[in-house]
C-alpha atoms as a PDB file:
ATOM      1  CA  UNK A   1      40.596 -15.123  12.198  1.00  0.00           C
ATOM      2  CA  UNK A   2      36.666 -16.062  11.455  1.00  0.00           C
ATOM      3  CA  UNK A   3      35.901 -14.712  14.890  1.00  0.00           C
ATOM      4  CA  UNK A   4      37.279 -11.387  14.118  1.00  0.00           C
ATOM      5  CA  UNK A   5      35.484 -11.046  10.960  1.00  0.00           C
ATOM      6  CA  UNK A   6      32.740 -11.940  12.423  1.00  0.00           C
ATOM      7  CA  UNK A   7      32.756  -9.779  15.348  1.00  0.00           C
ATOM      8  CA  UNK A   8      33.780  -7.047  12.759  1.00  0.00           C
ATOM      9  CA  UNK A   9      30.675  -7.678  10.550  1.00  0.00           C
ATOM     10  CA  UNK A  10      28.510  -7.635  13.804  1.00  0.00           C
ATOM     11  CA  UNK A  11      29.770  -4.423  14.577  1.00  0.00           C
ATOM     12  CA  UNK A  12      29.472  -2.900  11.273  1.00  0.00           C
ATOM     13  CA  UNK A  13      25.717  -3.545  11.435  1.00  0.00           C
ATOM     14  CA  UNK A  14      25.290  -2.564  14.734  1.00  0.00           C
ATOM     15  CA  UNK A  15      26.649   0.742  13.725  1.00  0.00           C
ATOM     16  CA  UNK A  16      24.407   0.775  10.460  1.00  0.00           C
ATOM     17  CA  UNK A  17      21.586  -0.097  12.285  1.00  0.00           C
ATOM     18  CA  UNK A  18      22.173   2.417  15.084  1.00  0.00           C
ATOM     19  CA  UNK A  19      22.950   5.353  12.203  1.00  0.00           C
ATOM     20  CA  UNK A  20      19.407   4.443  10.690  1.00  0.00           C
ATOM     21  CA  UNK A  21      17.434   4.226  13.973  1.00  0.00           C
ATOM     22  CA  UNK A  22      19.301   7.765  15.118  1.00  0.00           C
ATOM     23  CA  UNK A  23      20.379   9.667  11.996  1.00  0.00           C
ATOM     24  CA  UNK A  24      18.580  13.211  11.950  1.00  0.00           C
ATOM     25  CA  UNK A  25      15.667  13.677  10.347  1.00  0.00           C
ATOM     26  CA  UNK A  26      15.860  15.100   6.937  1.00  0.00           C
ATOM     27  CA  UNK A  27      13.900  18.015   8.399  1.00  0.00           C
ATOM     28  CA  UNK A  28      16.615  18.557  11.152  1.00  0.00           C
ATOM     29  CA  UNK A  29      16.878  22.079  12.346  1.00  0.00           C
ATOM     30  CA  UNK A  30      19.751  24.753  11.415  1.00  0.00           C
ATOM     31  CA  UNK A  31      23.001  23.628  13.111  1.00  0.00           C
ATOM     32  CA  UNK A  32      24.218  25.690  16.578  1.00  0.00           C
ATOM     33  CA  UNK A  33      27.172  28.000  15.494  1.00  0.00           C
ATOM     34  CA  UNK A  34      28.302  31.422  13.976  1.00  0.00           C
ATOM     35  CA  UNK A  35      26.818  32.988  10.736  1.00  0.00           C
ATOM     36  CA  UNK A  36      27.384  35.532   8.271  1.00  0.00           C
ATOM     37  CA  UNK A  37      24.301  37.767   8.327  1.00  0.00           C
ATOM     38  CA  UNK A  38      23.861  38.697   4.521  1.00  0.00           C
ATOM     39  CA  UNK A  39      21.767  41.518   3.970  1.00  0.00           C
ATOM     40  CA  UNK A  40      20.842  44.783   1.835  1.00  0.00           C
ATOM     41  CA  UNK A  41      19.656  46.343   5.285  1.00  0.00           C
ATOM     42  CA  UNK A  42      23.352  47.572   6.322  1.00  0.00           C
ATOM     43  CA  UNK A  43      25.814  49.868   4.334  1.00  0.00           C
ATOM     44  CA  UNK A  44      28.455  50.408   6.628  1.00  0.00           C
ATOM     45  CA  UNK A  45      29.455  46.933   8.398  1.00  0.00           C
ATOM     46  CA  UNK A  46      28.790  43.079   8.217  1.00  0.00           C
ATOM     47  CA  UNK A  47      27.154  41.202  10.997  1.00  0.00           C
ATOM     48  CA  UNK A  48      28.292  37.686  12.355  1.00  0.00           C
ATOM     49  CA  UNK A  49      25.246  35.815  14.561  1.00  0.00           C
ATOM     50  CA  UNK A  50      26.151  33.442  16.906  1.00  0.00           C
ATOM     51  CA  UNK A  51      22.804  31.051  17.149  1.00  0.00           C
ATOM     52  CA  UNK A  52      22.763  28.490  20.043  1.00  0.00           C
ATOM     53  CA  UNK A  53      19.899  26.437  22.020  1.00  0.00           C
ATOM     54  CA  UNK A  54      17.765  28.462  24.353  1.00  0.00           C
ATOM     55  CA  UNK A  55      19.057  28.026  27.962  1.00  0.00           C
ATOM     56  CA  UNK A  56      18.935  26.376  30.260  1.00  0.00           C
ATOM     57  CA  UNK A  57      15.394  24.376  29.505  1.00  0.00           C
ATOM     58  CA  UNK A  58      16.890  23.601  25.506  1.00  0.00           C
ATOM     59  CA  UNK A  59      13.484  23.194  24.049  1.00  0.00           C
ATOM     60  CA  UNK A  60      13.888  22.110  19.869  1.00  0.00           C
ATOM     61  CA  UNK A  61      11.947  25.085  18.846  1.00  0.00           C
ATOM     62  CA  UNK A  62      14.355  28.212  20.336  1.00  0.00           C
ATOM     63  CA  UNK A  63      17.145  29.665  19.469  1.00  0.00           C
ATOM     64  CA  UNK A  64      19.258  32.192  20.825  1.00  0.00           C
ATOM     65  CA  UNK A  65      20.633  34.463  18.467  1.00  0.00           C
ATOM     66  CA  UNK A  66      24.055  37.497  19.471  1.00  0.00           C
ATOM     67  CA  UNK A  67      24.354  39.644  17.088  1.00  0.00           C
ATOM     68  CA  UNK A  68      28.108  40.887  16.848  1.00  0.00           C
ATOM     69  CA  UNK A  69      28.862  43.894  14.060  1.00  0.00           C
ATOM     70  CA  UNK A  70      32.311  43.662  12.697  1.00  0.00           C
ATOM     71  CA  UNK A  71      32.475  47.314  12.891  1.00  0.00           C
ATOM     72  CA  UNK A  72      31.978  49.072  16.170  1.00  0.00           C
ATOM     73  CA  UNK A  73      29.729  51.398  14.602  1.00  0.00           C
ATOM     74  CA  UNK A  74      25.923  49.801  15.503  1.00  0.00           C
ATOM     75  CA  UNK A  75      24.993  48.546  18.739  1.00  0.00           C
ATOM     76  CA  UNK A  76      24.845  44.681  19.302  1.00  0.00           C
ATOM     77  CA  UNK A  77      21.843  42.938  20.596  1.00  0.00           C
ATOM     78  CA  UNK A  78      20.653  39.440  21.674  1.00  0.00           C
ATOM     79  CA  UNK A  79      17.231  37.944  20.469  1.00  0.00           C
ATOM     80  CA  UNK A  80      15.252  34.426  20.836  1.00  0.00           C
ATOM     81  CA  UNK A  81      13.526  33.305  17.860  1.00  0.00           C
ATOM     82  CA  UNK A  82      11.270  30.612  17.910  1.00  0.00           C
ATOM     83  CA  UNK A  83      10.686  27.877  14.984  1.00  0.00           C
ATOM     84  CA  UNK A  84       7.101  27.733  13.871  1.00  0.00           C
ATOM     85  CA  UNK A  85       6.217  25.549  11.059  1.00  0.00           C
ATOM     86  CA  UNK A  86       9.691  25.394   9.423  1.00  0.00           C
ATOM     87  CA  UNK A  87       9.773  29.412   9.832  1.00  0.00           C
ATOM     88  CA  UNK A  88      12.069  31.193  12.878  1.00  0.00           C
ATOM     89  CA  UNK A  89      10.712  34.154  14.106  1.00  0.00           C
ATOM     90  CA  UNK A  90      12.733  36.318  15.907  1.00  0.00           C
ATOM     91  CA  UNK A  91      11.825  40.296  17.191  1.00  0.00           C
ATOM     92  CA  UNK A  92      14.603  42.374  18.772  1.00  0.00           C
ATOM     93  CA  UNK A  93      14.294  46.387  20.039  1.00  0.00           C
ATOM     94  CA  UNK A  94      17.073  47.971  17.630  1.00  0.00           C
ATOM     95  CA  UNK A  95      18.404  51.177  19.318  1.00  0.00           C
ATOM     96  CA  UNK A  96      19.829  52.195  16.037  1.00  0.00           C
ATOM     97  CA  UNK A  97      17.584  50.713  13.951  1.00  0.00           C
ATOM     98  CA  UNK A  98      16.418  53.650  11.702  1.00  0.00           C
ATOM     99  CA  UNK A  99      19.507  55.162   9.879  1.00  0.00           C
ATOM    100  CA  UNK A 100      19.174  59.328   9.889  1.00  0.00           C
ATOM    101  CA  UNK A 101      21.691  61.665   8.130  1.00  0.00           C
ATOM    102  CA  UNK A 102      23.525  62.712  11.198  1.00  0.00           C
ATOM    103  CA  UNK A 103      21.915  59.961  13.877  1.00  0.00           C
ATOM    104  CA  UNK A 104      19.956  57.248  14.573  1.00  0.00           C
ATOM    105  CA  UNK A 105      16.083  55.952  15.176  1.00  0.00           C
ATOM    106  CA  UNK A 106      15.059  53.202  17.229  1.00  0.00           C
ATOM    107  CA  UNK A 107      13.082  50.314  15.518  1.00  0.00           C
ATOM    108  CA  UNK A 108      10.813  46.801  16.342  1.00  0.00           C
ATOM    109  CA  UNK A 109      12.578  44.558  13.671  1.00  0.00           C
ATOM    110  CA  UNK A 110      10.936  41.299  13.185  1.00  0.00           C
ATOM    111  CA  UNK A 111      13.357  38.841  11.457  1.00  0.00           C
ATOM    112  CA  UNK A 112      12.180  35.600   9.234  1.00  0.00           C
ATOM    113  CA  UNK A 113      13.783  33.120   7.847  1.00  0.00           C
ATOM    114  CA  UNK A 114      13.523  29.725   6.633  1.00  0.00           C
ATOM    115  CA  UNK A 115      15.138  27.095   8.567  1.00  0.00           C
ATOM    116  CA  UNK A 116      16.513  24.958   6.118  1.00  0.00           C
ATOM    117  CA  UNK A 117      17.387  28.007   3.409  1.00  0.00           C
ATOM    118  CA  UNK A 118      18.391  29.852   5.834  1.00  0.00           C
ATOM    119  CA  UNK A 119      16.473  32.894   3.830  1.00  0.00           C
ATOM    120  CA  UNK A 120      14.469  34.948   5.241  1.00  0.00           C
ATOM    121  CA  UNK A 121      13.285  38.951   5.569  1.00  0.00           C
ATOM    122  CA  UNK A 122      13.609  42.129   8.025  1.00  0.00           C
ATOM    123  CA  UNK A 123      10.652  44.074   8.852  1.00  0.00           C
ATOM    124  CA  UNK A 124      11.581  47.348  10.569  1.00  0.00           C
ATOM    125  CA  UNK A 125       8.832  49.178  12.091  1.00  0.00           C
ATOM    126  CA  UNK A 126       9.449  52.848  13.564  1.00  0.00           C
ATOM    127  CA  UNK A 127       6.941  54.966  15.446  1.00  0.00           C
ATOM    128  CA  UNK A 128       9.164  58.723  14.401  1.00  0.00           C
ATOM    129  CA  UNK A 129      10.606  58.754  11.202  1.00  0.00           C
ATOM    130  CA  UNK A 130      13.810  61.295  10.752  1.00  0.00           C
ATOM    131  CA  UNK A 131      14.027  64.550  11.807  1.00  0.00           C
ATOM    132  CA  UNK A 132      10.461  63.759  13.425  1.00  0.00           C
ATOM    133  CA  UNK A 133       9.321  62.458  10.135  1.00  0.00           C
ATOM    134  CA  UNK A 134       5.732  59.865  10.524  1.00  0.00           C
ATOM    135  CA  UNK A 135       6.130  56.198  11.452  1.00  0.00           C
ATOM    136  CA  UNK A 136       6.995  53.884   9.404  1.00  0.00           C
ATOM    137  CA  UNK A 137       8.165  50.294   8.112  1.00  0.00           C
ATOM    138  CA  UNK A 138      10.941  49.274   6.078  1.00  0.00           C
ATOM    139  CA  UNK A 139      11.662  46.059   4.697  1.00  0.00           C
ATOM    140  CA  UNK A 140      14.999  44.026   3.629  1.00  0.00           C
ATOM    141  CA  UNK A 141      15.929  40.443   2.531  1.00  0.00           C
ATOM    142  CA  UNK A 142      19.024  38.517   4.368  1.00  0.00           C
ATOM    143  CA  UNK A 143      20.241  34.931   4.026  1.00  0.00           C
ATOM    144  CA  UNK A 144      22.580  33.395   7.166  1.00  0.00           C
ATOM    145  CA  UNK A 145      25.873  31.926   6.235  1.00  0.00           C
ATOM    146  CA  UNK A 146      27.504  29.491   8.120  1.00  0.00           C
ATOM    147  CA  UNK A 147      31.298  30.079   8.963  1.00  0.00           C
END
């Protein structure tokens, strides 16, 4: 009976001791998985991102980001952001970025956001506003989250 406590308090500090020497950092990075894209940009349908590692090299400072709309109405897209002092940065070709009365613009969007917030902002940049208005830049806020 001594030998199994024994054995059992041996294990428990192995485990403690292997939970302190490999426990994540407290400045871990955003977990992989699907997010609710939160914004003021869109008016007409919710987004969903599925955010994974970079593939197939995996480095700690890429993600790979699929944008999915819940409404069929905007064009999905796939991005890589990059993590920069506690910062992603992530820059995707929208085909329908620019919303016109009647159609669509395309846009540069540079997304932002803080990795442990998960907050961030949307800069939009066009180079023909509507109805062949000037260039432009538009800017919205967004938080991601997780489902």
């Amino acid at each position: 009976m001594a030998v199994k406590a024994l054995k059992a308090a041996a294990a428990a500090v192995a485990m403690t001791a292997a939970g302190t020497m490999f426990a994540p950092p407290a400045d871990a990075m955003m977990v992989w998985g699907n997010y609710d894209l939160l914004t003021n940009r869109y008016t007409r349908a919710s987004w969903v991102w599925y955010i994974n590692p970079c593939v197939p090299e995996r480095p700690p400072d890429c993600a790979d980001v699929s944008a999915i709309s819940r409404l069929k109405y905007y064009f999905e897209w796939d991005g890589v952001a990059w993590l920069k002092d506690g910062e992603y940065t992530m820059v995707v070709d929208t085909p329908d970025g620019l919303q016109c009365p009647g159609h669509v613009m395309p846009t540069r969007d540079t997304y932002k956001w803080n990795e442990r917030t998960l907050v961030g902002t949307i800069e939009s940049v066009y180079d023909v506003g509507c109805f062949n208005g000037p260039p432009g830049t538009q800017f919205w806020t967004f938080a991601l989250q997780r489902l």
